[in-house]
N, C-alpha and C. Protein backbone atom coordinates (compact mmCIF):
# COMPACT_ATOMS: atom_id res chain seq x y z
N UNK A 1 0.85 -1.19 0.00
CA UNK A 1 0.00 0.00 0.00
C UNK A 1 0.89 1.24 0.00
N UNK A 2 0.63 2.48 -0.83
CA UNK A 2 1.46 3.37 -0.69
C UNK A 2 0.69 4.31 -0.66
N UNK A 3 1.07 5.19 0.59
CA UNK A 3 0.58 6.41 0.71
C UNK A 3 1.05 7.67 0.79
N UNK A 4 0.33 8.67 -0.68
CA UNK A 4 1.33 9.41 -0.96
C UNK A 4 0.21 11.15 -0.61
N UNK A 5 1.05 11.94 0.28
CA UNK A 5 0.44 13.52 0.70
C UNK A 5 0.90 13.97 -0.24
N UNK A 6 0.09 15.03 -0.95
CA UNK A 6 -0.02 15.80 -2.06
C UNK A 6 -0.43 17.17 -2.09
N UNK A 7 0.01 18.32 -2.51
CA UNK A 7 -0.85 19.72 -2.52
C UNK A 7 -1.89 19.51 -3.99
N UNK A 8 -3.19 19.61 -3.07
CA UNK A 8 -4.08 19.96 -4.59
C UNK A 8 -3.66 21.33 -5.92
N UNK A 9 -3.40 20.19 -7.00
CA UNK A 9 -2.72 20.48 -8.44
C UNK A 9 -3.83 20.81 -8.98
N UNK A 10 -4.92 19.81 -9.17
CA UNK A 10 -6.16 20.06 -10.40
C UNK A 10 -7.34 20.18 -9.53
N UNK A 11 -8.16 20.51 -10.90
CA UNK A 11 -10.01 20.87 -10.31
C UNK A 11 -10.31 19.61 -9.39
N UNK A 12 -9.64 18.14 -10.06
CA UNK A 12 -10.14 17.13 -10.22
C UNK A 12 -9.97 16.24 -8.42
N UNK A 13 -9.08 17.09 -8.34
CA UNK A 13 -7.95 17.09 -6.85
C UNK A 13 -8.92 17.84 -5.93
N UNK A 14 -9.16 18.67 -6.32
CA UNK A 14 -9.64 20.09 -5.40
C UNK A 14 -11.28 19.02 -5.48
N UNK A 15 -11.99 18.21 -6.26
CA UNK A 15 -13.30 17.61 -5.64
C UNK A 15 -13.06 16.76 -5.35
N UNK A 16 -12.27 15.86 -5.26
CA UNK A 16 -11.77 14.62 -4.77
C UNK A 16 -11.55 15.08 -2.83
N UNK A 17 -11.21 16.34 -2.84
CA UNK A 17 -10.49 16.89 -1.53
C UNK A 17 -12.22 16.99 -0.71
N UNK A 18 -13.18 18.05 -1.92
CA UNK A 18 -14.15 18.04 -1.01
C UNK A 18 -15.13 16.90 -0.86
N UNK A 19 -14.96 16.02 -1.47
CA UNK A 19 -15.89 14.76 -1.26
C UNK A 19 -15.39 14.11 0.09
N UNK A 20 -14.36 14.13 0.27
CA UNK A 20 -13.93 13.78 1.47
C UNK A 20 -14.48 14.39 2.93
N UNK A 21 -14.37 15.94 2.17
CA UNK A 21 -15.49 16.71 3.63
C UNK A 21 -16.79 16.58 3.50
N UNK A 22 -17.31 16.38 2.67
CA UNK A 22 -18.56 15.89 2.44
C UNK A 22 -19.23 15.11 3.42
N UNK A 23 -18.31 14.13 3.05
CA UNK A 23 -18.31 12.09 3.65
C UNK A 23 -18.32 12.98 5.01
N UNK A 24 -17.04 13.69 5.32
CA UNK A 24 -16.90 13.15 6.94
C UNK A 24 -17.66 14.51 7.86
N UNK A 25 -17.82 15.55 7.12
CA UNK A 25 -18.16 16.41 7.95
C UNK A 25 -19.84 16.73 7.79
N UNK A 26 -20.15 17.34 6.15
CA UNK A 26 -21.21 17.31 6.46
C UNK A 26 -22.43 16.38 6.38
N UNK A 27 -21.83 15.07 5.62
CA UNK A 27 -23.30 13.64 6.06
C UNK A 27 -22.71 12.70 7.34
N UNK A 28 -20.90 13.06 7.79
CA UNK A 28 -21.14 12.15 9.09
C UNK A 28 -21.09 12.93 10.08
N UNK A 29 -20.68 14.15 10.69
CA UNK A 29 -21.25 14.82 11.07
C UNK A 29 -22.22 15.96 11.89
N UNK A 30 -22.63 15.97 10.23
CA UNK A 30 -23.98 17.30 10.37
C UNK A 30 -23.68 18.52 10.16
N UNK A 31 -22.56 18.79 9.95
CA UNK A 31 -22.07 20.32 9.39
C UNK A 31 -22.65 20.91 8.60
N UNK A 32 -23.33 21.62 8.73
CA UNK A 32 -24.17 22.68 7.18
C UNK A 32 -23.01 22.96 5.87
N UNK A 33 -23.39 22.49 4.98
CA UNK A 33 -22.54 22.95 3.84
C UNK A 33 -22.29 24.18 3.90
N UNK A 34 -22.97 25.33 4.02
CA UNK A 34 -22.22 26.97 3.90
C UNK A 34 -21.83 27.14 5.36
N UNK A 35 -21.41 26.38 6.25
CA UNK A 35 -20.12 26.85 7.49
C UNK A 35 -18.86 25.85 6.64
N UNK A 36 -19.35 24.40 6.22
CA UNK A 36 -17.98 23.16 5.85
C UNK A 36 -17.28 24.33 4.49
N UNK A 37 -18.17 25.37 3.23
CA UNK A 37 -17.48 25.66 2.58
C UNK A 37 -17.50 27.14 2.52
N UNK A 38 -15.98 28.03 3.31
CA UNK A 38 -16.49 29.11 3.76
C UNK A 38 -15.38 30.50 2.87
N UNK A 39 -15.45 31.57 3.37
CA UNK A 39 -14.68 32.43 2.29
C UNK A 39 -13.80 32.30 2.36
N UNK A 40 -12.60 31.28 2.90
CA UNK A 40 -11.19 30.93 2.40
C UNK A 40 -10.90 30.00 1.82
N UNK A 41 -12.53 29.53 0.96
CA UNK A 41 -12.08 28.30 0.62
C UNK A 41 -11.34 28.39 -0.71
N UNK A 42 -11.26 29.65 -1.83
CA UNK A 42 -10.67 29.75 -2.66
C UNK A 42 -9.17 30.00 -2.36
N UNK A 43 -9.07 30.85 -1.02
CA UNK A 43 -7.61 31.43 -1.11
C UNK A 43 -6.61 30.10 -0.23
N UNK A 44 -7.31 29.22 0.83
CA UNK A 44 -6.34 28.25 1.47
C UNK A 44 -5.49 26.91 0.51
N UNK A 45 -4.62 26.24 1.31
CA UNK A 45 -3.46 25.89 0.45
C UNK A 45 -4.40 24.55 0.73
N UNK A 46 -4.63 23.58 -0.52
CA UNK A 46 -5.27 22.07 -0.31
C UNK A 46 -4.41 21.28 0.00
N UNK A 47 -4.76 20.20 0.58
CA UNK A 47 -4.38 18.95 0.05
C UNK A 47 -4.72 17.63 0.39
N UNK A 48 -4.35 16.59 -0.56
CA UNK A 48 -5.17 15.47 -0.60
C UNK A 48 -3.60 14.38 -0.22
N UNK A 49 -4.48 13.25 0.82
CA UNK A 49 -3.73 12.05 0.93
C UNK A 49 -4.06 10.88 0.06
N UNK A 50 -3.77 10.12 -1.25
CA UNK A 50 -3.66 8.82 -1.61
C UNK A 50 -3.40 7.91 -0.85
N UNK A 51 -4.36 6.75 -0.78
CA UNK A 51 -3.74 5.89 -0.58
C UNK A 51 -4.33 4.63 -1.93
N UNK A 52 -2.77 3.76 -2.18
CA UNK A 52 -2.97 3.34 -3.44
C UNK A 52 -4.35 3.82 -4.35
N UNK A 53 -3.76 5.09 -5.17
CA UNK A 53 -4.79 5.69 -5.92
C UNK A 53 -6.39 6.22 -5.72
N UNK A 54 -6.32 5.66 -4.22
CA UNK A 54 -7.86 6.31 -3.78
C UNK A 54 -7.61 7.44 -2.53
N UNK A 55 -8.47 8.83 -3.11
CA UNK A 55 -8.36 9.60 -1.68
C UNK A 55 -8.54 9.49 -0.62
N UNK A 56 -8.37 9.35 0.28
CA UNK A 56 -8.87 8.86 1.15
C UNK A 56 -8.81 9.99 2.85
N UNK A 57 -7.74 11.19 2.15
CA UNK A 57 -7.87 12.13 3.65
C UNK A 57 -7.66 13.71 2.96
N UNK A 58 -7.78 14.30 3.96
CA UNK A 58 -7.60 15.62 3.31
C UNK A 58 -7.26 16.70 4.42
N UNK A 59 -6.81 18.16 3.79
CA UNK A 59 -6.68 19.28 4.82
C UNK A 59 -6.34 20.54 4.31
N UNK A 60 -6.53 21.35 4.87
CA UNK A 60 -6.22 23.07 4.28
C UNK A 60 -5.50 23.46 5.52
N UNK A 61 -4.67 24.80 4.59
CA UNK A 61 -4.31 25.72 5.78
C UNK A 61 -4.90 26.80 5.34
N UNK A 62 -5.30 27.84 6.39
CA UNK A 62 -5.57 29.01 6.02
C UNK A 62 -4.27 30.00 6.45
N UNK A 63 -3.62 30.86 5.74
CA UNK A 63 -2.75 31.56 5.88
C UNK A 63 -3.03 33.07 6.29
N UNK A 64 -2.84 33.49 7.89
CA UNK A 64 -3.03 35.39 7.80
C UNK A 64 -1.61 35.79 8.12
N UNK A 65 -0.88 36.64 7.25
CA UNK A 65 0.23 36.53 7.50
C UNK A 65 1.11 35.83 7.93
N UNK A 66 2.15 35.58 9.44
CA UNK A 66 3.22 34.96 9.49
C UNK A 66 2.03 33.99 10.26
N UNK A 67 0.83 33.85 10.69
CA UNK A 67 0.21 32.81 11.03
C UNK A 67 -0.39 32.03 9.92
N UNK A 68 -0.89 30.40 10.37
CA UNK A 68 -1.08 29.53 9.94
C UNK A 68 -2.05 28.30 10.69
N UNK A 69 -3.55 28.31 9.95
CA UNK A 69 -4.26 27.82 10.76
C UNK A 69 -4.69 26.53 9.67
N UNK A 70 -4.03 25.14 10.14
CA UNK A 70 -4.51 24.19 10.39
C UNK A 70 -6.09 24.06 10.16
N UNK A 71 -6.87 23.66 9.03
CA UNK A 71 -8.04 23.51 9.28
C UNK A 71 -8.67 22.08 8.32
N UNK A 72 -9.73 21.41 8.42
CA UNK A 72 -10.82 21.04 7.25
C UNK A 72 -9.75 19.30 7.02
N UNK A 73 -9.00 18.87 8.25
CA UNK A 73 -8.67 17.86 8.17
C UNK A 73 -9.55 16.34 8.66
N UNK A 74 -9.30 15.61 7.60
CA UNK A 74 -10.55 14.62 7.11
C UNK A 74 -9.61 13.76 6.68
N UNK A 75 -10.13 12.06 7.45
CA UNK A 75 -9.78 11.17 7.03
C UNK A 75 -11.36 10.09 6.80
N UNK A 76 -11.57 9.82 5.32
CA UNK A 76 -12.47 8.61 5.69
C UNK A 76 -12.41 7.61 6.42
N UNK A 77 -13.87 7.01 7.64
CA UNK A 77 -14.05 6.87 8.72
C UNK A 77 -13.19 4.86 8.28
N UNK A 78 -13.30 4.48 7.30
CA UNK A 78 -12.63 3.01 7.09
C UNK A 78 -11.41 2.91 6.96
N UNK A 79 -10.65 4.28 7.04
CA UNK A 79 -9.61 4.55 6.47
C UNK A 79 -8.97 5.14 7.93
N UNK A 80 -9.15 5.30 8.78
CA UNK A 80 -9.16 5.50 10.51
C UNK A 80 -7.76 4.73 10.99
N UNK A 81 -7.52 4.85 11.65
CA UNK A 81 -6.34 4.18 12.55
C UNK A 81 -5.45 3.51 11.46
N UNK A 82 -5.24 4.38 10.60
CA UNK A 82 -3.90 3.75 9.91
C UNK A 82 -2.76 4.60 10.01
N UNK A 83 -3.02 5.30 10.64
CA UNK A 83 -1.49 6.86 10.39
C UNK A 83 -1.76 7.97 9.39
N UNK A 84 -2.98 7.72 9.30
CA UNK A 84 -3.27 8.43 7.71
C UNK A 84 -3.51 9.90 8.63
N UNK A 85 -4.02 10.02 9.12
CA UNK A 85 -4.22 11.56 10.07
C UNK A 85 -2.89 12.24 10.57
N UNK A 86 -2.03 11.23 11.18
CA UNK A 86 -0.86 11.67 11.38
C UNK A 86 0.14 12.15 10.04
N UNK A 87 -0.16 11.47 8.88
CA UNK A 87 0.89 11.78 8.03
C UNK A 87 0.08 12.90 7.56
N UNK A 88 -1.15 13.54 7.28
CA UNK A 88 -1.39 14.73 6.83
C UNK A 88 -1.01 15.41 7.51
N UNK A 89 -1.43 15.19 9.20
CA UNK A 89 -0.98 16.55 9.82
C UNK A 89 0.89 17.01 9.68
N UNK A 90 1.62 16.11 9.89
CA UNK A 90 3.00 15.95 9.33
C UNK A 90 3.11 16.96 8.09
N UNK A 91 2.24 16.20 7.16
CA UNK A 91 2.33 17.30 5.97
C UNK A 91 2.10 18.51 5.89
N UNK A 92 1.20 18.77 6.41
CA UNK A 92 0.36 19.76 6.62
C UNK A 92 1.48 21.21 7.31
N UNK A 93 1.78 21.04 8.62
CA UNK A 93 3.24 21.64 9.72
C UNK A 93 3.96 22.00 8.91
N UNK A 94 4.76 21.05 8.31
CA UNK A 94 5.53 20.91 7.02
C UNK A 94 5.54 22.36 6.31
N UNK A 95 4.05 21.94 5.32
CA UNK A 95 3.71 23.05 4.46
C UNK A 95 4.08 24.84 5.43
N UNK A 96 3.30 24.82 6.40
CA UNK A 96 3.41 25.84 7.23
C UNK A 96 4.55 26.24 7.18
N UNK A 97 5.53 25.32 7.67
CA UNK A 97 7.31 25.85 8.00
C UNK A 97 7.61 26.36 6.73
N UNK A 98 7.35 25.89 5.31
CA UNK A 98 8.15 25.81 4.39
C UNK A 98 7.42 27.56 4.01
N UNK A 99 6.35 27.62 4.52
CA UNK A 99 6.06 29.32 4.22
C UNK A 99 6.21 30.39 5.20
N UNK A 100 7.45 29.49 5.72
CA UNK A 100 7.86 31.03 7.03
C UNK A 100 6.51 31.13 8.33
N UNK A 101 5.70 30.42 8.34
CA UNK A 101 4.61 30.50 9.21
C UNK A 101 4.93 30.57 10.90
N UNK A 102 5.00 31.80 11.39
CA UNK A 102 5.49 31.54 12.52
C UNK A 102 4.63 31.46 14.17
N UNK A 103 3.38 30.97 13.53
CA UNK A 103 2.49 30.58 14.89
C UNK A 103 1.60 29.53 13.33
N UNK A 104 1.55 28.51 14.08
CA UNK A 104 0.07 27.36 13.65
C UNK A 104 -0.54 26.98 14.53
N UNK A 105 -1.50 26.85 13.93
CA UNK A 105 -2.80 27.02 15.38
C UNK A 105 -4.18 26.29 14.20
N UNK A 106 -4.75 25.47 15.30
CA UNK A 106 -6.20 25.02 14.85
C UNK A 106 -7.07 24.76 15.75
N UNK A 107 -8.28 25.02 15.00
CA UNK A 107 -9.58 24.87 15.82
C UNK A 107 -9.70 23.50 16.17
N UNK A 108 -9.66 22.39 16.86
CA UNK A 108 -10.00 21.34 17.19
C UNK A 108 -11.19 21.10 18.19
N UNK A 109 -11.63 19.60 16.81
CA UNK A 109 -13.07 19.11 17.61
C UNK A 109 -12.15 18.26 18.92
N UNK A 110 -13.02 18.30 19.79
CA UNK A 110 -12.59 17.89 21.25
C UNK A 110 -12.37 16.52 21.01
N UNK A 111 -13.55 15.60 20.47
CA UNK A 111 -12.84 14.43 20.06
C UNK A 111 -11.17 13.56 19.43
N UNK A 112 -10.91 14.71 18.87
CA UNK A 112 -9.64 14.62 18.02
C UNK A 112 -8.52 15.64 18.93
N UNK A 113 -8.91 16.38 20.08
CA UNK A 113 -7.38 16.78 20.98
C UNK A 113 -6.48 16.12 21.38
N UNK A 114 -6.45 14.27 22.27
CA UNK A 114 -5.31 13.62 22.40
C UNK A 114 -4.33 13.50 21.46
N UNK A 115 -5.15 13.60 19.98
CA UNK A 115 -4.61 13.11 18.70
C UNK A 115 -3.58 14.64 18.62
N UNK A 116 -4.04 15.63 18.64
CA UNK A 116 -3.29 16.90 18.02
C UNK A 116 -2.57 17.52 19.14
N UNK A 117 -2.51 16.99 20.82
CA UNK A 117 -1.60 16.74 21.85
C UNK A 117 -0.13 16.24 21.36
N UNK A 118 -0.54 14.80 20.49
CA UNK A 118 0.01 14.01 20.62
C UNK A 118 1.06 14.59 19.04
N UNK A 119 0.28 15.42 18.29
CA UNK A 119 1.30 16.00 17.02
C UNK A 119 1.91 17.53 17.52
N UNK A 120 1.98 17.65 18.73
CA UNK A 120 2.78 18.80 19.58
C UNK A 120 1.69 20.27 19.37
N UNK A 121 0.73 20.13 19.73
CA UNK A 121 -0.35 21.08 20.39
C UNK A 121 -0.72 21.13 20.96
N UNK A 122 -0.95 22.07 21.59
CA UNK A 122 -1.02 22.60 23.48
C UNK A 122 -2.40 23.40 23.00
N UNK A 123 -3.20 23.33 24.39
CA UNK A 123 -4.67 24.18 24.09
C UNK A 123 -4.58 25.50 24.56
N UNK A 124 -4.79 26.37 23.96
CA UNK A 124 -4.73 27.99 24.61
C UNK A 124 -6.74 28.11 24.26
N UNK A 125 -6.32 29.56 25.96
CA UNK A 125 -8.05 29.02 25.74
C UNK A 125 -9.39 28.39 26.30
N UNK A 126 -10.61 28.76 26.00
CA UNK A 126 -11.70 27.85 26.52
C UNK A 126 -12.30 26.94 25.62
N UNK A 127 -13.17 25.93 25.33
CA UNK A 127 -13.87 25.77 24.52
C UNK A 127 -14.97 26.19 23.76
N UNK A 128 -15.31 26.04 22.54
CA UNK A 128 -16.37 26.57 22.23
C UNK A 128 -17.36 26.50 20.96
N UNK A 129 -18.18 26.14 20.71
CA UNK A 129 -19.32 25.84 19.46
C UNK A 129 -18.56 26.09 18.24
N UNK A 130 -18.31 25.07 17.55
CA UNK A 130 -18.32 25.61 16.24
C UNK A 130 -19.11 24.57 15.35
N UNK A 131 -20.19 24.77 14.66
CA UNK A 131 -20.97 23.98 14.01
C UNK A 131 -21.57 23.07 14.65
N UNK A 132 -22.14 23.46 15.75
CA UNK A 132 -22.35 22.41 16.81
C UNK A 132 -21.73 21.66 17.61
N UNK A 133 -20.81 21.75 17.60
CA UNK A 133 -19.25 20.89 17.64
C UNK A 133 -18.32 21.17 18.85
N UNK A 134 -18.21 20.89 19.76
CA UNK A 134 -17.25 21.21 20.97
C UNK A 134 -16.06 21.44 20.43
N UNK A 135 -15.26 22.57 20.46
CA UNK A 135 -13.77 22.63 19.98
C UNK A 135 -13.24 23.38 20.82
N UNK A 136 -11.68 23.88 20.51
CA UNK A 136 -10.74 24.51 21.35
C UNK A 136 -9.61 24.45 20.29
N UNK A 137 -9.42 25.81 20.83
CA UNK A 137 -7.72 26.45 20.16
C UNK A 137 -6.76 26.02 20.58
N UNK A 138 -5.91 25.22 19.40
CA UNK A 138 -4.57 24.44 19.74
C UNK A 138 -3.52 25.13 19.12
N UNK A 139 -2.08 25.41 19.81
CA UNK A 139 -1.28 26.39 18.92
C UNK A 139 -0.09 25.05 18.82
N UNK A 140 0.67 25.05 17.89
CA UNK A 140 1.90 24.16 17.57
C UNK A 140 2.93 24.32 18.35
N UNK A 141 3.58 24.14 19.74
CA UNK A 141 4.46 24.24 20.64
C UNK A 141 5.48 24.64 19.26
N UNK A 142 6.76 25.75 20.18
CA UNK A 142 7.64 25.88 19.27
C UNK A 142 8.88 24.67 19.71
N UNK A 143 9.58 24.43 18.90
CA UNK A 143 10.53 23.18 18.92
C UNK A 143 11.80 24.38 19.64
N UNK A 144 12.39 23.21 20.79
CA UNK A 144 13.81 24.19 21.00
C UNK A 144 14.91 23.41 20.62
């Protein structure tokens, strides 16, 4: 099996990316389509995870200056506990560093915090609604 992280190249990429939020956010869920597709969705950086030729995860960053917010990361639910979340978010950091990004930070659903603990994010912050959704602000510890 080979699994390969990618920045969305084509149209074809860029629906492949949102079928994925589709699947996981707004029919599994419940996310309203106009919060899942919102006004950065033209300007943030895509991208899609393969695995042997099928998409199977996805994620954006949104960029405001030297910050960098982590968002719209999606792995299909059969496709779960393989590392596939870890290697986007990997990718994902990555991307950030490689654009000078000097704070990353994401909204995280509460369900998924041990997980983004565990990829070196610390919670700044209370919790709070987003799409129905229990979340909290995680910033990327800086490396010394």
């Amino acid at each position: 099996m080979e699994l390969i992280c990618k920045l969305v190249e084509t149209d074809s990429e860029l629906k492949a990316a949102h079928d994925v939020r589709r699947t996981v956010f707004v029919i599994g869920q419940n996310v309203p389509p106009e919060i899942e597709w919102d006004e950065f969705e033209d300007s943030a950086l895509h991208m899609i995870c393969r695995l042997d030729n099928n998409v199977v995860g996805t994620g954006r960053i949104t960029f405001f200056g030297s910050r960098a917010k982590i968002e719209r990361v999606a792995v299909l639910k059969e496709f779960r506990l393989r590392g596939i979340g870890r290697k986007i978010m990997e990718f994902l950091v990555d991307e950030c560093k490689k654009k000078n990004a000097r704070y990353i930070y994401a909204h995280v659903q509460m369900q998924a915090y041990d997980f983004y603990e565990k990829m070196g994010f610390c919670e700044v912050g209370e919790t709070f609604d987003e799409a129905g959704i229990n979340h909290v602000k995680m910033v990327l510890k800086e490396e010394k």
